[in-house]
N, C-alpha and C. Protein backbone atom coordinates (compact mmCIF):
# COMPACT_ATOMS: atom_id res chain seq x y z
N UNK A 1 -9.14 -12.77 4.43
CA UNK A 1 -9.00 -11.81 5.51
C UNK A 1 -8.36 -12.47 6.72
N UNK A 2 -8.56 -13.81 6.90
CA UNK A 2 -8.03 -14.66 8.24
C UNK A 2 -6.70 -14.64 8.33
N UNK A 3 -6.31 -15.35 6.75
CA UNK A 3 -4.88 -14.76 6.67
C UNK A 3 -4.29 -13.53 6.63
N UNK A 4 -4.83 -12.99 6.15
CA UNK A 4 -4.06 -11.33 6.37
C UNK A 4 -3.94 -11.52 7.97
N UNK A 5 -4.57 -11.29 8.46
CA UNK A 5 -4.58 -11.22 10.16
C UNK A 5 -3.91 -11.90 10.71
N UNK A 6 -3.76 -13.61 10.13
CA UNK A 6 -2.43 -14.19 10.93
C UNK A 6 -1.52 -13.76 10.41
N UNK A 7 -1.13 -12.79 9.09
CA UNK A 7 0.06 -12.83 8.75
C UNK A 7 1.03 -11.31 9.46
N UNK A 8 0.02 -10.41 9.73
CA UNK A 8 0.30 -9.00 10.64
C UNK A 8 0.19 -9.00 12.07
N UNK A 9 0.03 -10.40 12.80
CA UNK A 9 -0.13 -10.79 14.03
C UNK A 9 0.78 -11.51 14.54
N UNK A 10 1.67 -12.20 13.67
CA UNK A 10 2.40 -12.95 13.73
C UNK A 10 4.11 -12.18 15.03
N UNK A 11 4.41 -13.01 15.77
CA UNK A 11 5.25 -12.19 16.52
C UNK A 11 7.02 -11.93 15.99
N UNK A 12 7.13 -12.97 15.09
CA UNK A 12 8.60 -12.77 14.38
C UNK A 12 8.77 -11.56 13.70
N UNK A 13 7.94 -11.16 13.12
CA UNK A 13 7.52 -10.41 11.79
C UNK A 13 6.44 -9.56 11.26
N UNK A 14 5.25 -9.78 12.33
CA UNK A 14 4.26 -9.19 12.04
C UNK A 14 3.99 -7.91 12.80
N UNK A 15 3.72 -6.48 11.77
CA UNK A 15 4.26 -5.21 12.10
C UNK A 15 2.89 -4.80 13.18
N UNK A 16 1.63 -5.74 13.53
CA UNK A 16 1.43 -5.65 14.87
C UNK A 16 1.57 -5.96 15.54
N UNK A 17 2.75 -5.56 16.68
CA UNK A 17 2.99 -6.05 18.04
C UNK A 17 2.06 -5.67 19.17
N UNK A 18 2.40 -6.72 20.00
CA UNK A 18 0.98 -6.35 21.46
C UNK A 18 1.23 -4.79 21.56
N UNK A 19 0.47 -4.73 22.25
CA UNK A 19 0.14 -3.21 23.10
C UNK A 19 0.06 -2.09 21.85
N UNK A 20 -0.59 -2.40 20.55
CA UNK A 20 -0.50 -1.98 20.00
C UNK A 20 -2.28 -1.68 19.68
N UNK A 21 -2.89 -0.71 18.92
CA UNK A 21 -4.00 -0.57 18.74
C UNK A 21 -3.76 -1.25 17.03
N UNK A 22 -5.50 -1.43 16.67
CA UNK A 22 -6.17 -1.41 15.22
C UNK A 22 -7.15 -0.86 15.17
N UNK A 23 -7.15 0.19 14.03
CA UNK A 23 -8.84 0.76 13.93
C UNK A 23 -9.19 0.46 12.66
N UNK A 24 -10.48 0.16 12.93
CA UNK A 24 -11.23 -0.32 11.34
C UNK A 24 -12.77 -0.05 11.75
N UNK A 25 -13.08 0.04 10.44
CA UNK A 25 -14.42 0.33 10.25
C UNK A 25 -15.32 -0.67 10.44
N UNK A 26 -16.75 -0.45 10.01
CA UNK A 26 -17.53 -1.82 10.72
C UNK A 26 -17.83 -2.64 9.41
N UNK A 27 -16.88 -2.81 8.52
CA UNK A 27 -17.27 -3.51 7.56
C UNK A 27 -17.76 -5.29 7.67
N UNK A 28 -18.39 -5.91 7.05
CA UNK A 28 -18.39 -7.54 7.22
C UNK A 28 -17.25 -8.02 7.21
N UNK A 29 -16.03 -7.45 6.49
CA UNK A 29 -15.14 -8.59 6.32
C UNK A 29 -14.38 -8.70 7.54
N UNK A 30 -14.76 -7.83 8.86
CA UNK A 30 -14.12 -7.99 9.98
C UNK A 30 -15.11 -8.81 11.20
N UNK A 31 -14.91 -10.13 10.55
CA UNK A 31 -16.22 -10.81 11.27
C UNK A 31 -15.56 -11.40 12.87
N UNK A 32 -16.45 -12.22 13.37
CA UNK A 32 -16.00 -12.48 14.93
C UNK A 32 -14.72 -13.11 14.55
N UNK A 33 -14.27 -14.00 13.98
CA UNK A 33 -13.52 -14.79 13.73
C UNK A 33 -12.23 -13.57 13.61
N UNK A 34 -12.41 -13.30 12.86
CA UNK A 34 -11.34 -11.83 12.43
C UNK A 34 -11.00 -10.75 14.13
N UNK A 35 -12.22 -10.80 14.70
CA UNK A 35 -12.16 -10.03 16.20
C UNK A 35 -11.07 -10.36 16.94
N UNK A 36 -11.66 -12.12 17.06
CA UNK A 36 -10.94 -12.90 18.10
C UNK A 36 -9.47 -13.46 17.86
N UNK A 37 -9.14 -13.51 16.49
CA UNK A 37 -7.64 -13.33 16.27
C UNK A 37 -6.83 -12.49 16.63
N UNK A 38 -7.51 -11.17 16.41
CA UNK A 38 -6.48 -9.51 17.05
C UNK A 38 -6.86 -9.71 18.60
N UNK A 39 -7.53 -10.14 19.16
CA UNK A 39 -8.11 -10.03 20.18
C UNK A 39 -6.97 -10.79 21.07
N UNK A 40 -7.08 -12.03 20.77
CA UNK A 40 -5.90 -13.19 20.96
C UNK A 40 -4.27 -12.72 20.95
N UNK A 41 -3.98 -11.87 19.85
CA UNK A 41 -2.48 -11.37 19.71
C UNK A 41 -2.59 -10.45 20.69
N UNK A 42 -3.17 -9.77 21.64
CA UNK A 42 -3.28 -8.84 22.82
C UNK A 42 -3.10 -7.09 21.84
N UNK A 43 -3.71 -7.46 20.53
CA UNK A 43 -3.71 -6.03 19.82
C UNK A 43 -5.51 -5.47 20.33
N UNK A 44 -5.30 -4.14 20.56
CA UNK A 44 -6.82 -3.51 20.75
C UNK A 44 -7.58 -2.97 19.75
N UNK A 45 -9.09 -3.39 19.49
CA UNK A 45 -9.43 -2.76 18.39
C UNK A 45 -10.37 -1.99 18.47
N UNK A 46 -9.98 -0.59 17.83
CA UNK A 46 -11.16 0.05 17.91
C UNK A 46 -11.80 0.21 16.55
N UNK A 47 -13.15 -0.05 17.02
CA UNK A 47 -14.21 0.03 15.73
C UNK A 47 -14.39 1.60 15.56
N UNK A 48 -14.25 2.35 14.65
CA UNK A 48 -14.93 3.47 14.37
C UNK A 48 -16.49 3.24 14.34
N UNK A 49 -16.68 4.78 14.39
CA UNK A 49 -18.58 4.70 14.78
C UNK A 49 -18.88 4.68 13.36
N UNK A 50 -20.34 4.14 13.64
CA UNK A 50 -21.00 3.97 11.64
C UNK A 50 -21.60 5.21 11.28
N UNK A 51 -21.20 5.16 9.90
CA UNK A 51 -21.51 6.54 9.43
C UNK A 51 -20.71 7.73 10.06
N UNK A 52 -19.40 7.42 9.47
CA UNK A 52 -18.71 8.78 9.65
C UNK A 52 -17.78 8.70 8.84
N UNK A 53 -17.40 9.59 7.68
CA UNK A 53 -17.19 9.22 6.36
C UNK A 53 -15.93 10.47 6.77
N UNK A 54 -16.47 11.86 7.14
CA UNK A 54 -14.90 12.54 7.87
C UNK A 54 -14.37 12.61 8.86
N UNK A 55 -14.23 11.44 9.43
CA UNK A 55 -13.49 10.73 10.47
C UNK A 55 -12.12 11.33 10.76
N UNK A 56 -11.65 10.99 9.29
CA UNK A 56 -9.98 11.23 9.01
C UNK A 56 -9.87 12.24 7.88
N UNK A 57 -9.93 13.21 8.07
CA UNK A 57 -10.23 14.18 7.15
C UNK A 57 -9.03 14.80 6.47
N UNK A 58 -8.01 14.84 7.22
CA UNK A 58 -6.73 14.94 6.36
C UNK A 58 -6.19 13.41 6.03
N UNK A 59 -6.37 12.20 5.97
CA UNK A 59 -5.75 11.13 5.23
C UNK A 59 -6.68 11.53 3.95
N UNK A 60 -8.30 11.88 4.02
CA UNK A 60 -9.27 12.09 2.74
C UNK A 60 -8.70 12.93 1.97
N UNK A 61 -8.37 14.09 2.29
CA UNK A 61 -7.94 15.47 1.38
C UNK A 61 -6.68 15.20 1.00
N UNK A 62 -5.59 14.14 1.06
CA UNK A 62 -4.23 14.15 1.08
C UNK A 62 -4.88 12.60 -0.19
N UNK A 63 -5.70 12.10 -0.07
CA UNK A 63 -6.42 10.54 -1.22
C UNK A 63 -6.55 11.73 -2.20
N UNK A 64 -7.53 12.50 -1.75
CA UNK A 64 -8.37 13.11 -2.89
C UNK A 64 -7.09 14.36 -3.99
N UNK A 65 -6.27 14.54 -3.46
CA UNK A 65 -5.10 15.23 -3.48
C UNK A 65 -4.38 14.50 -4.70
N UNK A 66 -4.29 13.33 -4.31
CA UNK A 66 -3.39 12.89 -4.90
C UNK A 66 -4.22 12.19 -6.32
N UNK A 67 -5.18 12.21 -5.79
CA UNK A 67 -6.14 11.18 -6.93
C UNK A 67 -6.61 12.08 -8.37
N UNK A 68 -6.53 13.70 -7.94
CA UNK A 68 -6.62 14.95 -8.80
C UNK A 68 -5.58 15.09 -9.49
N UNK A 69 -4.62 14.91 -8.81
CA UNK A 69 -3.09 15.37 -9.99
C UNK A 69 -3.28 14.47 -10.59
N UNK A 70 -3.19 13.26 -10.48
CA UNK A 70 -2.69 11.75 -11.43
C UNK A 70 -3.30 11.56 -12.42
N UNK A 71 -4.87 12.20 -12.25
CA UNK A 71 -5.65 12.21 -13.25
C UNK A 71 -5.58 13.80 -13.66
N UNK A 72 -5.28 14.78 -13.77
CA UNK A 72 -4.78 15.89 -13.99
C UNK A 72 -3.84 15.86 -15.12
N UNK A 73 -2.63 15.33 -14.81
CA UNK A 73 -1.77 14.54 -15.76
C UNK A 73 -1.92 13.74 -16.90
N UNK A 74 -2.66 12.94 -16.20
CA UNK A 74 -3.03 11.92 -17.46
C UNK A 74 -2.05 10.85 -17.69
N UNK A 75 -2.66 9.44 -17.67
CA UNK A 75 -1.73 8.62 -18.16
C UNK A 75 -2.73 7.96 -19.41
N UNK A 76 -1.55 7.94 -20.76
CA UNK A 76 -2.13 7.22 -21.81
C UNK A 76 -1.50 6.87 -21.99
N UNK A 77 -1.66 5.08 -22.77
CA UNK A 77 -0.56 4.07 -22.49
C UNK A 77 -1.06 3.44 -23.92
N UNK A 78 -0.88 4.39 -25.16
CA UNK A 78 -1.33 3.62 -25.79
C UNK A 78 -0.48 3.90 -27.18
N UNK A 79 0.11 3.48 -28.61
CA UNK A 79 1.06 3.54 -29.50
C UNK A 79 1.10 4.94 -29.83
N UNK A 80 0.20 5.59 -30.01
CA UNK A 80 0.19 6.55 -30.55
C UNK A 80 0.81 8.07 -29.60
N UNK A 81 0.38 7.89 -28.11
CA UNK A 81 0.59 8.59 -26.88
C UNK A 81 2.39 8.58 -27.52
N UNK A 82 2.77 7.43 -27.26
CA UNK A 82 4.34 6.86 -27.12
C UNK A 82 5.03 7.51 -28.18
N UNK A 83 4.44 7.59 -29.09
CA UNK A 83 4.74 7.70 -30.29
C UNK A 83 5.31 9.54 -31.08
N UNK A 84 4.42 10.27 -29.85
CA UNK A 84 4.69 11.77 -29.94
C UNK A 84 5.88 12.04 -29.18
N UNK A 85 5.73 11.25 -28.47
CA UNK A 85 7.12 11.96 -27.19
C UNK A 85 8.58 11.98 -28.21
């Protein structure tokens, strides 16, 4: 996770530039160490509040959207599938 963070913080290349926000949830893997890196690149972070699961309710319905067709469809990847087409 440290690296991820130096690698999206980074100022050549990394697609967070200052004055820019981050929002994340309150998971562990965003420990102090992880804080004070975004903190340091002058990015702002906002923690979402705990326990709020429809926060983002159209990114959910647009997951859940997409997660219905694909499995709707069906993928079988196996000789026999291949074999009808």
């Amino acid at each position: 996770m440290m690296q991820i963070t130096r690698n999206v913080t980074m100022e050549e290349w990394g697609f967070l530039s200052r004055g820019q926000y981050l929002m994340h949830d309150r998971d562990r893997k965003y420990c102090p160490a992880f804080q004070q890196l975004i903190d340091a690149a002058g990015i702002t972070r906002v923690p979402l509040p705990a326990r709020s699961p429809n926060l983002n309710v159209y990114a959910e319905c647009w997951v859940r959207s997409v997660k219905r067709n694909v499995s709707h469809r069906g993928s079988c990847l196996g000789k026999r599938h291949s074999a009808m087409r």
